[in-house]
Every structure is written in structure tokens, then in C-alpha cells.
C-alpha atoms as a PDB file:
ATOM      1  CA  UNK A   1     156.406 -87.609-106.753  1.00  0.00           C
ATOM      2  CA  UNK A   2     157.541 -89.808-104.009  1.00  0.00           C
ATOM      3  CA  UNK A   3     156.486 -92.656-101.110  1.00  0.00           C
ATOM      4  CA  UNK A   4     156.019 -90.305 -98.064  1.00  0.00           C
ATOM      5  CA  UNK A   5     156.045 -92.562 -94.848  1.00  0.00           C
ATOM      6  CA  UNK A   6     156.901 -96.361 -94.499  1.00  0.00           C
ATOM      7  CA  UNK A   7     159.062 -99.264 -95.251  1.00  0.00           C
ATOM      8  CA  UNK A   8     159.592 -97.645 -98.977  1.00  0.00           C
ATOM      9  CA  UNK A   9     159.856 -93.658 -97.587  1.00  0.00           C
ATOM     10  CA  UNK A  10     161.410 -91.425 -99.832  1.00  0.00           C
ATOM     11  CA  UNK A  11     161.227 -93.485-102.769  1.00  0.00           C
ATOM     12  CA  UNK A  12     160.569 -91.907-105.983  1.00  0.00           C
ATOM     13  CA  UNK A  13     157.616 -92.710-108.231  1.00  0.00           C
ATOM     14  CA  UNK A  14     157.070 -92.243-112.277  1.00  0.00           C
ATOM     15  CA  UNK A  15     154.068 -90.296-113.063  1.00  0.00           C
ATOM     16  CA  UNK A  16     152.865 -91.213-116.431  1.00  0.00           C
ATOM     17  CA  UNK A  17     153.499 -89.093-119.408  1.00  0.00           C
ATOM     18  CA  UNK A  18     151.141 -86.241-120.903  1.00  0.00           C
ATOM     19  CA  UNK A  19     148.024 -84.503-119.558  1.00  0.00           C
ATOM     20  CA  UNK A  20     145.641 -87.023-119.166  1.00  0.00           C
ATOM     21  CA  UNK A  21     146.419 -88.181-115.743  1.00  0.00           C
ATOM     22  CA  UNK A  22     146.049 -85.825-112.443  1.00  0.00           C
ATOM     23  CA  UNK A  23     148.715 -87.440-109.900  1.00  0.00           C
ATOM     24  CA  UNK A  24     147.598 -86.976-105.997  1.00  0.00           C
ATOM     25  CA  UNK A  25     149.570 -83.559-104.620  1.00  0.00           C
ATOM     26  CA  UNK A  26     151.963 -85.037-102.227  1.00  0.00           C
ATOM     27  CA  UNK A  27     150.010 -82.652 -99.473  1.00  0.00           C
ATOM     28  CA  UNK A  28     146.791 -84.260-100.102  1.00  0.00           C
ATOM     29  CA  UNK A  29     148.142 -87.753-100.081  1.00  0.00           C
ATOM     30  CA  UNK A  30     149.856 -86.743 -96.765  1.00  0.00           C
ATOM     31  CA  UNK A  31     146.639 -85.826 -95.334  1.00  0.00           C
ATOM     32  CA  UNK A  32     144.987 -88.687 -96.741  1.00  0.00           C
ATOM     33  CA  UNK A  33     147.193 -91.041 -95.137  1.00  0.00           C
ATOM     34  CA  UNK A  34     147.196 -89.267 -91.913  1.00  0.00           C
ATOM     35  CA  UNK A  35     143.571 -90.248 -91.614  1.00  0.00           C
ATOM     36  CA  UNK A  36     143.479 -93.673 -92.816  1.00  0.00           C
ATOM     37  CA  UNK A  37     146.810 -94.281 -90.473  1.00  0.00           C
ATOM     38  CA  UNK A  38     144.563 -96.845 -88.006  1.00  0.00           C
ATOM     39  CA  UNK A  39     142.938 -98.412 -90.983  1.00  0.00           C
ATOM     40  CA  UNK A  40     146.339 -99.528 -93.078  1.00  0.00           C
ATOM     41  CA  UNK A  41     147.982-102.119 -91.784  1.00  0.00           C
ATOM     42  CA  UNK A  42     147.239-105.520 -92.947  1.00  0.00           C
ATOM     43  CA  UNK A  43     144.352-104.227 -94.991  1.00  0.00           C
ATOM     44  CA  UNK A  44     143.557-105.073 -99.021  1.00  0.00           C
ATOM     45  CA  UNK A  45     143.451-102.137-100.963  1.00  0.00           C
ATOM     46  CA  UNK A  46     142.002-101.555-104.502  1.00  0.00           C
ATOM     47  CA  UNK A  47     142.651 -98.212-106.399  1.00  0.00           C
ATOM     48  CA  UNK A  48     141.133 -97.419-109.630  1.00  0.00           C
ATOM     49  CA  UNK A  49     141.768 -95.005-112.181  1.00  0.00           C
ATOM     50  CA  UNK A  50     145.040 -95.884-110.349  1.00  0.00           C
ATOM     51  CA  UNK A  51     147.388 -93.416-113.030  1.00  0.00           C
ATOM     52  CA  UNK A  52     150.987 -93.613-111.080  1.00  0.00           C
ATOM     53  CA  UNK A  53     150.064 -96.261-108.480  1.00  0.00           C
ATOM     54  CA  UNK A  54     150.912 -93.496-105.742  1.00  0.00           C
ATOM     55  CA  UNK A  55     147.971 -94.318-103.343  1.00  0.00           C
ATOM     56  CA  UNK A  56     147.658 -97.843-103.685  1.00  0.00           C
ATOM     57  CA  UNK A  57     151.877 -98.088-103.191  1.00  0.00           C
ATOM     58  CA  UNK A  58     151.795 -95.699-100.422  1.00  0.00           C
ATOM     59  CA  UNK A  59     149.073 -97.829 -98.863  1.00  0.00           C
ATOM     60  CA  UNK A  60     151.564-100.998 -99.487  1.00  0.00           C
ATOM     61  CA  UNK A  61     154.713 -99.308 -97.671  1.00  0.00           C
ATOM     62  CA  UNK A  62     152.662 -97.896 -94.583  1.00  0.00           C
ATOM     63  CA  UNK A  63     151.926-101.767 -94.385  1.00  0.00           C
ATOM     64  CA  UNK A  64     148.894-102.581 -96.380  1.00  0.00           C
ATOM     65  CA  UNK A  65     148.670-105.919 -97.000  1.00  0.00           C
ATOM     66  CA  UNK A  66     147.817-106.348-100.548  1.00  0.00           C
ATOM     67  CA  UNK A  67     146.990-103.474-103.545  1.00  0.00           C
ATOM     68  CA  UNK A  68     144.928-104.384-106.609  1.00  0.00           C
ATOM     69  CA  UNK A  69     145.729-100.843-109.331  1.00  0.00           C
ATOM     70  CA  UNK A  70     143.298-100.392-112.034  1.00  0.00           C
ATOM     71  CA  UNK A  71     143.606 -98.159-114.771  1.00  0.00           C
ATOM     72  CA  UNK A  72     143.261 -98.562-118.914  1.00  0.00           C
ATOM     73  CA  UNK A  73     145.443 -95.485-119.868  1.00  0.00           C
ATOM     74  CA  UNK A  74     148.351 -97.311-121.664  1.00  0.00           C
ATOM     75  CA  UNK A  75     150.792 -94.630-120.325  1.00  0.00           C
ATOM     76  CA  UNK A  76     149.287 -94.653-116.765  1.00  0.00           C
ATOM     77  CA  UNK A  77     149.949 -98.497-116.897  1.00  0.00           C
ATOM     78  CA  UNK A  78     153.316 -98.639-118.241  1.00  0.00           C
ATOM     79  CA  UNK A  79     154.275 -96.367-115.092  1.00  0.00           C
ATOM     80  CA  UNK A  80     153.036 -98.391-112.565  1.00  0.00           C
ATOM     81  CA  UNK A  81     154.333-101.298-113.663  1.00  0.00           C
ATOM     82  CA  UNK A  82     157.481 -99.747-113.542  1.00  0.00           C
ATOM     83  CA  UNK A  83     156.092 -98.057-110.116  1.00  0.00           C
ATOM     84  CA  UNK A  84     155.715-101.605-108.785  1.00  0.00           C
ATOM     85  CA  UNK A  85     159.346-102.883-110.234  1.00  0.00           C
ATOM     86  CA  UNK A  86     161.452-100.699-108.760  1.00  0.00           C
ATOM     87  CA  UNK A  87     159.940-100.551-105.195  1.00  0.00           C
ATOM     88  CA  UNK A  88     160.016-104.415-105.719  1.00  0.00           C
ATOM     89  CA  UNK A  89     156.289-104.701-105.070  1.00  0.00           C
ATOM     90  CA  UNK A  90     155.451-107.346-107.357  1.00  0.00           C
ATOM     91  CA  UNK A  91     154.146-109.939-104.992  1.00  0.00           C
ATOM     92  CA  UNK A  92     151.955-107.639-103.122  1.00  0.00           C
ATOM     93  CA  UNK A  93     150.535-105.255-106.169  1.00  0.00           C
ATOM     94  CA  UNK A  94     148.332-106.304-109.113  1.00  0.00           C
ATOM     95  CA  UNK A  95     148.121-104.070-111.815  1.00  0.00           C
ATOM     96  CA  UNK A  96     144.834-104.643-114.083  1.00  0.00           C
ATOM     97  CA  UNK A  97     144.936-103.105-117.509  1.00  0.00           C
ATOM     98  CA  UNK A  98     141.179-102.398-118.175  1.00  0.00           C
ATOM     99  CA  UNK A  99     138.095-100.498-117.616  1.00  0.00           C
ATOM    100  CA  UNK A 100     136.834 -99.792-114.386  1.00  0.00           C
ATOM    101  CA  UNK A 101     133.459-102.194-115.074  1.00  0.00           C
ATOM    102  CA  UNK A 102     135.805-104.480-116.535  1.00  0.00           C
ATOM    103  CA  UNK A 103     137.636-104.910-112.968  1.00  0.00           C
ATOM    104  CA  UNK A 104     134.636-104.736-110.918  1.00  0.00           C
ATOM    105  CA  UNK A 105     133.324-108.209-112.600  1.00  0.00           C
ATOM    106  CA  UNK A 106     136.836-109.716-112.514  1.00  0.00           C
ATOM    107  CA  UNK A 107     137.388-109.196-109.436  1.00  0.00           C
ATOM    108  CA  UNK A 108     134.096-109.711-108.157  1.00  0.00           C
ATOM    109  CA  UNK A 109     133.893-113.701-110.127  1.00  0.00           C
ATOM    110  CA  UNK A 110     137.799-114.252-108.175  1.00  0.00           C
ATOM    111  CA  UNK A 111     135.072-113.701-104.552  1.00  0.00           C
ATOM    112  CA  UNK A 112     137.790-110.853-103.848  1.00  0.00           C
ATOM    113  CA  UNK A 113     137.305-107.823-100.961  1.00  0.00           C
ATOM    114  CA  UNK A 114     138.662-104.814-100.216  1.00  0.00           C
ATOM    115  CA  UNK A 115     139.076-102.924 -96.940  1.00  0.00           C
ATOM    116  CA  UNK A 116     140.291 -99.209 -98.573  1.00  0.00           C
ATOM    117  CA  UNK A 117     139.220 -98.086-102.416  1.00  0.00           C
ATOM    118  CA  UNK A 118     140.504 -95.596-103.518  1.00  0.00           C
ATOM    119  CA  UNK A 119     138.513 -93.493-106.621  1.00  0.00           C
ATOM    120  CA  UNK A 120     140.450 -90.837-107.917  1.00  0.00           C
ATOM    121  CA  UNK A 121     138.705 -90.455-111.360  1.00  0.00           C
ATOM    122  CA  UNK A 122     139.209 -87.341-113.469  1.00  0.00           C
ATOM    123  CA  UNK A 123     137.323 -84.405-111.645  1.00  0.00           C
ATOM    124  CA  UNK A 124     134.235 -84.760-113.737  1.00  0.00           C
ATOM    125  CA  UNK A 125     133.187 -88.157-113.733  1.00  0.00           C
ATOM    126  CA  UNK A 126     130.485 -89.282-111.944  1.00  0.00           C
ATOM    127  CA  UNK A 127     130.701 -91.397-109.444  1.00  0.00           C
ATOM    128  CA  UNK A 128     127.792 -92.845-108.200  1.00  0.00           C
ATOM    129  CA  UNK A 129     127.285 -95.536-110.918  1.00  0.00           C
ATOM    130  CA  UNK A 130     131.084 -96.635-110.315  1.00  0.00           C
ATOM    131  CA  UNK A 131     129.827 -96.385-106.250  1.00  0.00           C
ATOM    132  CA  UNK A 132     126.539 -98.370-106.585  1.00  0.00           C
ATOM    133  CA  UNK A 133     128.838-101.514-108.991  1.00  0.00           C
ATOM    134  CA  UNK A 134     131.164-101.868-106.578  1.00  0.00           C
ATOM    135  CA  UNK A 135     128.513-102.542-103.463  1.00  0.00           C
ATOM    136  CA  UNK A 136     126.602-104.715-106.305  1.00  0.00           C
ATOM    137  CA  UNK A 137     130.172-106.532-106.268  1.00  0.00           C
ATOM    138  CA  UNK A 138     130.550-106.829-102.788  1.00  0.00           C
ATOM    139  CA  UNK A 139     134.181-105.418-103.102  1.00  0.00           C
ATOM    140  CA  UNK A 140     133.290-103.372-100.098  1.00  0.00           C
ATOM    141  CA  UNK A 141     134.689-105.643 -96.955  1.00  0.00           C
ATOM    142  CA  UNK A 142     132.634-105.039 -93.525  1.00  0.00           C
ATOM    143  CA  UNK A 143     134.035-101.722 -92.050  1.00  0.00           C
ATOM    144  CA  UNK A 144     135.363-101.068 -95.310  1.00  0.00           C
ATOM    145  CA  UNK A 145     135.684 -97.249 -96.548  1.00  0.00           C
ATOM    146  CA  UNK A 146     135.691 -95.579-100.183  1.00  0.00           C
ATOM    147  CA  UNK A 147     137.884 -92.333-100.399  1.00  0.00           C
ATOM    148  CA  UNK A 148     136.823 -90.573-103.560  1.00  0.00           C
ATOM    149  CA  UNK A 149     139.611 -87.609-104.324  1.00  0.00           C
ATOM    150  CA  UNK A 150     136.999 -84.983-106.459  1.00  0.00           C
ATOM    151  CA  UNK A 151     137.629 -81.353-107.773  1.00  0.00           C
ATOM    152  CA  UNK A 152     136.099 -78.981-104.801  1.00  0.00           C
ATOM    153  CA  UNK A 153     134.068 -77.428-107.078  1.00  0.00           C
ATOM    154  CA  UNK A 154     132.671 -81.037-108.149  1.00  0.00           C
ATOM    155  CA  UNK A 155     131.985 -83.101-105.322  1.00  0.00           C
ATOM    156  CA  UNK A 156     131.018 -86.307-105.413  1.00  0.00           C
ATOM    157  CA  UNK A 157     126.742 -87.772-106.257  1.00  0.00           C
ATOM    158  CA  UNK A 158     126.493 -90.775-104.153  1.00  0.00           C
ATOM    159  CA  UNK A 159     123.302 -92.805-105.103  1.00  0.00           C
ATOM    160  CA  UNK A 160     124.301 -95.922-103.280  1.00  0.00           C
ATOM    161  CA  UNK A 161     123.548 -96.732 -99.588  1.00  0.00           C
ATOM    162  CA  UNK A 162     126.809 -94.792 -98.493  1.00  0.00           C
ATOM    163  CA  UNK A 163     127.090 -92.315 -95.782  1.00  0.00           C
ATOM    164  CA  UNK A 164     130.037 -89.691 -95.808  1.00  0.00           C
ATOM    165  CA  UNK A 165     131.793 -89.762 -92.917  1.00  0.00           C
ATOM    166  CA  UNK A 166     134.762 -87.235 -93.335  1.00  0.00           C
ATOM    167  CA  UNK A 167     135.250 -84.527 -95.900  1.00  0.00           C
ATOM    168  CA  UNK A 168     138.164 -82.377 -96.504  1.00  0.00           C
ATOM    169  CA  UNK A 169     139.596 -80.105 -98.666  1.00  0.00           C
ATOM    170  CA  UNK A 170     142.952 -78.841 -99.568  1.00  0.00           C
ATOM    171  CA  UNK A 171     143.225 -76.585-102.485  1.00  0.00           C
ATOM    172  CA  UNK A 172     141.327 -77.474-105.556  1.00  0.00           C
ATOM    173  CA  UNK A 173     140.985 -80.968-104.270  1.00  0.00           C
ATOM    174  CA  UNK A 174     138.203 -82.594-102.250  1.00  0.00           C
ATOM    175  CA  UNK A 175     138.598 -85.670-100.258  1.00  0.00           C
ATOM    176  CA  UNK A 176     135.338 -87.720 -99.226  1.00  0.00           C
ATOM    177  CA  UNK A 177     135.388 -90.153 -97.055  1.00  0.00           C
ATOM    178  CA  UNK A 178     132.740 -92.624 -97.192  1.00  0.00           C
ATOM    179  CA  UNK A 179     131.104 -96.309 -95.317  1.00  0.00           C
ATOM    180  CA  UNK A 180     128.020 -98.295 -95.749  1.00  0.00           C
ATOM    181  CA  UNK A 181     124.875 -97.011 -93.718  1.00  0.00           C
ATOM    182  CA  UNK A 182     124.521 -98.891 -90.541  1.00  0.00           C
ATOM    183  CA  UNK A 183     122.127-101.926 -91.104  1.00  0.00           C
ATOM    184  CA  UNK A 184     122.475-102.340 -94.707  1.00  0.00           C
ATOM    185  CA  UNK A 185     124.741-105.478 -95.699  1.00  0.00           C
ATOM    186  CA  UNK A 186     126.869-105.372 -99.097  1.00  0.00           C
END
């Protein structure tokens, strides 16, 4: 696993231990990245169920701004704290160690924003409680876009006042892309 494009290209990234964390195919985070390419630079990023780090840090070296990485999985946050060490991220990533809820109402009592989240949750989960508390949060900037990485064969229920606007699929992974509907205000 590696940083594909940007100031840290070609880096290498730690992938936490065991089975219980899915890291992002390297073809599907190229694709990702392809699409968000416009939307990077300068922008604050927040990526739960974070595991390695790889989206969020990939988002830092093609010139995000800031990354807030989320995860509770001891293993998953031992290796992006190392993740963040060695590609000397520290002052630019912020690694919370706790449930996703747990986040959502720290960060939303700091009055912080996000321009790109990232939800790449295990395949199952759903994610349209997790969707619905972070509008309720008003995480979600203006123009702001949630990219939820699913199973293909378990896309995504989205309850809240989102509207997809890009879907793709490579392999047995789904990428949605998704923005508030016009006229409703987080």
C-alpha cells in the first residue's frame, strides 16, 4: 500500500495487522482521486473508520489542507499514527481514537467542517444513521461531498437529505458519491 500522486508519491503506508480492516485497493483509490482531483486542494477532510489513514493521507499529499482520521480499532490506530509519522504529517492530520458517534459530537462542540468525508465502513454497516449524524452535526461544509466506499453487492441506504451524484464500481467495490439536495441547508 502506497501514496499514489502528490507531494508524498510513492510513499509506503502500514496497513494494520489482522482481518478486521479492508484497506482501499490502490485501483479504487486511484479512481477515487481522479474524481475528486478539482475538489482537493486546500480542502478539510475527515475520514472515518479511517483503518490505514490511506484516503485521508492521500487527500493530504494531493494538497488537502487538513485530515481529521477516525477509527477505534487499536491496531488500525497504531498504524496510522505511524502512517502520519513517517510521512511527517503531524501538523496537518488528527488521528481520533474513538467511535464514530463519539467523533461526530467532538467534533461537532470544536464548530469544525469538512469539505470531503470519507466513509469506508466494513461492507455491511449501514450507513444512513452515520449519514443523517453527520448533517445533524453540520460537518458537511457548503458544496461539501460524502464518498461512501460499499461492497457492490451492498450499496449504500441513504435516509438523509442526500442526493447521489456519481456512482462507480470497480470489482467488488462500490463508490458513491454523494451532496446535499439543492435548497436544503445543513
Amino acid at each position: 500500500m502506497r501514496i499514489i500522486a502528490g507531494d508524498m508519491r510513492s510513499r509506503k503506508l502500514k496497513a494494520p495487522e489482522g482481518m478486521d480492516t479492508r484497506p482501499t485497493a490502490d485501483r479504487v483509490k486511484e479512481a477515487l482521486f481522479s474524481i475528486l482531483q478539482g475538489r482537493l486542494y486546500g480542502s478539510r477532510v475527515l475520514d472515518l473508520y479511517a483503518g490505514s489513514g490511506a484516503l485521508a493521507l492521500e487527500a493530504l499529499s494531493r494538497g488537502a489542507e487538513s485530515a481529521v482520521l477516525v477509527d477505534c480499532a487499536a491496531k488500525a490506530c497504531q498504524a496510522i499514527s505511524e502512517n502520519i509519522a513517517a510521512l511527517g504529517c503531524e501538523g496537518r492530520a488528527q488521528l481520533l481514537r474513538m467511535k464514530d458517534t463519539a467523533a461526530l459530537a467532538s467534533l461537532q462542540a470544536r464548530g469544525d467542517g469538512f469539505d470531503l468525508i470519507f466513509l469506508d465502513p466494513p461492507y455491511r454497516m449501514d450507513t444512513a444513521p452515520v449519514c443523517r449524524a453527520i448533517l445533524e452535526a453540520g460537518l458537511l461544509r457548503p458544496g461539501g461531498m460524502i464518498v461512501i466506499e460499499h461492497g457492490r453487492e451492498t450499496p449504500p441506504r441513504i435516509d438523509a437529505p442526500l442526493m447521489m451524484t456519481d456512482h462507480r464500481e470497480y470489482g467488488a467495490a462500490g463508490l458513491g458519491f454523494y451532496q446535499l439536495k439543492e435548497g436544503v441547508a445543513c
